[in-house]
Every structure is written in structure tokens, then in C-alpha cells.
C-alpha atoms as a PDB file:
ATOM      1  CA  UNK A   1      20.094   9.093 -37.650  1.00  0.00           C
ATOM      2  CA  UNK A   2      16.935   7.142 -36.714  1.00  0.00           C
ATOM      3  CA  UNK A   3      16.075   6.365 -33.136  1.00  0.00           C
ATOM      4  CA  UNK A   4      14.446   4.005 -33.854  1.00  0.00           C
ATOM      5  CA  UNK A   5      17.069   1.470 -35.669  1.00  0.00           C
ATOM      6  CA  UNK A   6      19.826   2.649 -33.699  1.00  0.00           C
ATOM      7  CA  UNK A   7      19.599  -1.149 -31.760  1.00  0.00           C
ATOM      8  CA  UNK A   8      18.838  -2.775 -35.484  1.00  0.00           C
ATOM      9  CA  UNK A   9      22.123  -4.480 -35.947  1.00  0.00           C
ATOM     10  CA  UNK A  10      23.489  -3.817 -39.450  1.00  0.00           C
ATOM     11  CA  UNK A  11      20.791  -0.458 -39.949  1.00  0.00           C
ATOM     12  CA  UNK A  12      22.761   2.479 -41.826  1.00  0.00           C
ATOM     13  CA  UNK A  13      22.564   4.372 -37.481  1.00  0.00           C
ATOM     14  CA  UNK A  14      23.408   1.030 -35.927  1.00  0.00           C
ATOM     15  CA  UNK A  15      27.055   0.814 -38.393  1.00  0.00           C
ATOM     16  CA  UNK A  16      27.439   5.109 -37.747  1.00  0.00           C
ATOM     17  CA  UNK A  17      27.834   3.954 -34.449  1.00  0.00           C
ATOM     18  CA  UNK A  18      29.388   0.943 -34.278  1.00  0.00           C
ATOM     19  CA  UNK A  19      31.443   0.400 -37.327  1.00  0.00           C
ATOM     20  CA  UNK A  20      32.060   3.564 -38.619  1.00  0.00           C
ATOM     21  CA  UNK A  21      36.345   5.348 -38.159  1.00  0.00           C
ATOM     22  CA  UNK A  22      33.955   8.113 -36.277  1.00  0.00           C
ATOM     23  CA  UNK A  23      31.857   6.023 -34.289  1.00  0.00           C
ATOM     24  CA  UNK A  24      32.497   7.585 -31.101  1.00  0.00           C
ATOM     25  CA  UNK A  25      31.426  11.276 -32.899  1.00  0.00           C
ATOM     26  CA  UNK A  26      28.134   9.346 -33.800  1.00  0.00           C
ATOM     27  CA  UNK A  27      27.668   8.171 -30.573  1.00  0.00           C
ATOM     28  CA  UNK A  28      27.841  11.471 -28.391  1.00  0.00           C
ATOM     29  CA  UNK A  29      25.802  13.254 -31.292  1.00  0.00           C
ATOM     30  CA  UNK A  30      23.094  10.452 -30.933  1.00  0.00           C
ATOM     31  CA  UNK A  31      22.996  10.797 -27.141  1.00  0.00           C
ATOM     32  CA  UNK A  32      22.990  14.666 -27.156  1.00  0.00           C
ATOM     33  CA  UNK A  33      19.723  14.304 -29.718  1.00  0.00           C
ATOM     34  CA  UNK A  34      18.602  11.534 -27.708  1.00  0.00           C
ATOM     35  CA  UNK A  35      19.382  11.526 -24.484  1.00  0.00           C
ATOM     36  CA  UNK A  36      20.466   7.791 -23.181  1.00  0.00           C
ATOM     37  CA  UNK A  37      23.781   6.267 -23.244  1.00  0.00           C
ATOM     38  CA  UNK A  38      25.297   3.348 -24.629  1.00  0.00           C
ATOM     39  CA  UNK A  39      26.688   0.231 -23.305  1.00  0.00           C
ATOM     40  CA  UNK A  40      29.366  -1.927 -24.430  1.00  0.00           C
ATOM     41  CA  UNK A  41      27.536  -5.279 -25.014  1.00  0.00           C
ATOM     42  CA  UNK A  42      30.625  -7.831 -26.092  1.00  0.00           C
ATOM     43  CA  UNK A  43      31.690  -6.335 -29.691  1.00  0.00           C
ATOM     44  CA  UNK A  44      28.963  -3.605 -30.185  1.00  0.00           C
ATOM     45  CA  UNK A  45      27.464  -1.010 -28.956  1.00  0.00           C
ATOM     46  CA  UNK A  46      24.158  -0.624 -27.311  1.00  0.00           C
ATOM     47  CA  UNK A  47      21.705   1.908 -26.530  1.00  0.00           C
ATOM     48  CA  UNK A  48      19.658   2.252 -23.814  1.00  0.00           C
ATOM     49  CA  UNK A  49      17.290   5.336 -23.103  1.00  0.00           C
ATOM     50  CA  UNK A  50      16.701   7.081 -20.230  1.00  0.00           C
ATOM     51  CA  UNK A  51      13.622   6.093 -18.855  1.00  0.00           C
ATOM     52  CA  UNK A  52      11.335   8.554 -16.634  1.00  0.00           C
ATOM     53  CA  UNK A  53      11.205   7.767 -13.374  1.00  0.00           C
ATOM     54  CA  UNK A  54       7.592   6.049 -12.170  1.00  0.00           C
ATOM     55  CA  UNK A  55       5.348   7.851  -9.937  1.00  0.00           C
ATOM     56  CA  UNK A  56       5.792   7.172  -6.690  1.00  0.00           C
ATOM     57  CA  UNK A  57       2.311   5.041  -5.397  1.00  0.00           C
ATOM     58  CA  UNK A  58       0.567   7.499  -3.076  1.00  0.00           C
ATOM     59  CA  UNK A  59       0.413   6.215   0.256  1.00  0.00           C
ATOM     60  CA  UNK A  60      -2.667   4.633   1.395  1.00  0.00           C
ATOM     61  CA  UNK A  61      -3.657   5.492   5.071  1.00  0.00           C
ATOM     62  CA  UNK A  62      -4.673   2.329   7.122  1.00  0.00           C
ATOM     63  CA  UNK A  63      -7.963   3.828   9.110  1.00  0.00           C
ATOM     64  CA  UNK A  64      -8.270   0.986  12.064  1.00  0.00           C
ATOM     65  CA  UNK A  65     -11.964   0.569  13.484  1.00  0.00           C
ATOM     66  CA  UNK A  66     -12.626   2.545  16.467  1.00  0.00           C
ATOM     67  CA  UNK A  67     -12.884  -0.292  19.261  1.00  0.00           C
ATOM     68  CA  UNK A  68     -15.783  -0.118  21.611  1.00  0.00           C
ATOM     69  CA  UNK A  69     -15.567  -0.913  25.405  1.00  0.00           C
ATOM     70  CA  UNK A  70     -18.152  -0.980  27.749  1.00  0.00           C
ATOM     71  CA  UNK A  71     -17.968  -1.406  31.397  1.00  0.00           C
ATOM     72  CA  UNK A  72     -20.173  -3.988  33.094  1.00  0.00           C
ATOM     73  CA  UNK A  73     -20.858  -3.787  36.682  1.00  0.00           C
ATOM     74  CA  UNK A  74     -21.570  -7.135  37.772  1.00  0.00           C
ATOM     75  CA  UNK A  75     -24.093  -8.116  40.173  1.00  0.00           C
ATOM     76  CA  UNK A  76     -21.406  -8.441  43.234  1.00  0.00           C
ATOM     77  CA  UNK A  77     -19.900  -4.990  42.354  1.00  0.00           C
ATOM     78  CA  UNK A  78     -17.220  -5.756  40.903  1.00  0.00           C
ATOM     79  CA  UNK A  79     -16.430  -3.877  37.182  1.00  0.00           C
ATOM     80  CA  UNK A  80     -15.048  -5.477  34.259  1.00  0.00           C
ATOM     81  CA  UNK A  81     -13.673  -3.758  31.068  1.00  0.00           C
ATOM     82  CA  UNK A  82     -14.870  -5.220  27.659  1.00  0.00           C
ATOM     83  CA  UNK A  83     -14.541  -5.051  23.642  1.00  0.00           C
ATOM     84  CA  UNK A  84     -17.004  -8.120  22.410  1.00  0.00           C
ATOM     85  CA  UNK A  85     -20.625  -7.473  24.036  1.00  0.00           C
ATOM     86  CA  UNK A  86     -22.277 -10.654  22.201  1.00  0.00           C
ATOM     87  CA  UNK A  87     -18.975 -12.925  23.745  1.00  0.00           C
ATOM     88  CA  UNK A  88     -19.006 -11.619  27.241  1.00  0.00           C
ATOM     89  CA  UNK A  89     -22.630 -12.418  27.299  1.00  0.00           C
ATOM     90  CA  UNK A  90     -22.346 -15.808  25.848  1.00  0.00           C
ATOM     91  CA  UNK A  91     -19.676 -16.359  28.628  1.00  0.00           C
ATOM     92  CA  UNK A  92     -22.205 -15.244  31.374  1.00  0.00           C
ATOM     93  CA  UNK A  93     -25.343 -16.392  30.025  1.00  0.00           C
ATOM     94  CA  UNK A  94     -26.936 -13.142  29.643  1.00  0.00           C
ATOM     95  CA  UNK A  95     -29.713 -12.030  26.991  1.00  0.00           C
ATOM     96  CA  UNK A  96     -27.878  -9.662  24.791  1.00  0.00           C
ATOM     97  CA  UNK A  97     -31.078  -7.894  23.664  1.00  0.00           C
ATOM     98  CA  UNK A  98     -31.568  -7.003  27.414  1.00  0.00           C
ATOM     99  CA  UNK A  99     -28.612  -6.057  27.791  1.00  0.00           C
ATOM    100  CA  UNK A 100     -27.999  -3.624  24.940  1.00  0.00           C
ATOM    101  CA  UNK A 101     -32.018  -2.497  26.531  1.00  0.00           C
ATOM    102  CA  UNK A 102     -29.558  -1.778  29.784  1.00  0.00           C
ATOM    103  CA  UNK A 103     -27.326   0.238  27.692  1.00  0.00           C
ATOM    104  CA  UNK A 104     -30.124   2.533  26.265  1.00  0.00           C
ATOM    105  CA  UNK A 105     -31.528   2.977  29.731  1.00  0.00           C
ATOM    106  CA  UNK A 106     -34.812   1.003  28.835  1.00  0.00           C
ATOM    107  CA  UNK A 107     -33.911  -1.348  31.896  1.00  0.00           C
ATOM    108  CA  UNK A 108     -32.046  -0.902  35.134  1.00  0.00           C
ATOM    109  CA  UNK A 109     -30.231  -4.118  35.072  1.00  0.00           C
ATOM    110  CA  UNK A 110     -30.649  -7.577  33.660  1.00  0.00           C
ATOM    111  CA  UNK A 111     -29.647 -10.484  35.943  1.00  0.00           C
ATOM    112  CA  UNK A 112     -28.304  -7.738  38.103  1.00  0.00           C
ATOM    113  CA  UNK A 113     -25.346  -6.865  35.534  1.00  0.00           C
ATOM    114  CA  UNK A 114     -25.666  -3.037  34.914  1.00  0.00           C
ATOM    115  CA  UNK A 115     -23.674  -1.595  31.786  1.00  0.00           C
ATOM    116  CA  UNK A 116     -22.686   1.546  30.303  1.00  0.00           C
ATOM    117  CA  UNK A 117     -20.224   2.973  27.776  1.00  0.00           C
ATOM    118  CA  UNK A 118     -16.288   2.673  28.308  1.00  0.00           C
ATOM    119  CA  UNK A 119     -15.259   4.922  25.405  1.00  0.00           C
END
């Protein structure tokens, strides 16, 4: 028997276990070879192997950005959280240069805003 033309309709294993008084002999001597099992497909019967199971995907850890916050002091004393330096100082009309100068302890304020890390 040929694994090969066992699906080959009218191939010398195809008729063995199809056609032939002992078909169903053929067929669990073909499977124990084999492996698989067939299927009744209308009139005849078809083979179909036993596939391996695919590798599971390994799983891909999502690493989010560390988000920054700083806290601004603002020049009446009151303190506001942030997480976008360059918007917050477009909102206020602040350099950001000086402030990130602030930041680094170059300058003592700018505009009387001070600043310093929130993380």
C-alpha cells in the first residue's frame, strides 16, 4: 500500500480500500501504518492524516512608555500635575528651553513658574 495514492481514485490502495470484499481490513491496516482516519465522502472512502498540531505563537509582551509628569508650581502657588511639557507651555506662553533650564536647576524660575520632576 502506497500513501501516497491512497486518495488517487481508481489506484491499486485507493480500490484495497474502497472496493475490495476486505476493504474494511485494508482500511484499519492503512491507518495503523499510517496513522489518520478515513471519512465517508458520499460512495468512497477518504483519507485524511493527522496533522501535527502548530506551535502555539509565543506571546509578545506589550512594554507601554514610561509616562513622565512634572509638577509646575505656578507663579500664584498653586501646583499643577502634567504629562506634555511642550503643550502646557504652549497653553501658558512659556519658553520651553527655559523651562526645561528650570528643570536642570540652571534657572530659579521662568515667568515665575518653578518645575521639578513628578515621577
Amino acid at each position: 500500500m502506497k500513501k501516497e495514492d491512497i486518495n488517487k481514485k481508481n489506484s491499486a490502495t485507493w480500490c484495497r480500500v474502497n472496493e475490495d470484499g476486505n476493504a474494511t481490513g485494508w482500511r484499519k491496516r492503512f491507518t495503523e501504518l499510517f496513522g489518520g482516519e478515513f471519512v465517508k465522502n458520499i460512495a468512497v472512502w477518504e483519507w485524511k492524516e493527522d496533522l501535527p498540531e502548530p506551535e502555539p505563537e509565543p506571546e509578545v509582551k506589550v512594554i507601554k512608555p514610561a509616562v513622565k509628569s512634572w509638577v509646575v508650581t505656578k507663579p500664584n502657588g498653586k501646583k499643577d500635575v502634567i504629562t506634555n511639557l511642550s503643550k502646557y507651555c504652549k497653553e501658558h506662553k512659556l519658553d520651553d528651553s527655559a523651562i526645561y533650564r528650570v528643570l536642570n536647576g540652571e534657572r530659579n524660575h521662568h515667568k515665575g513658574y518653578r518645575i521639578q520632576r513628578g515621577d
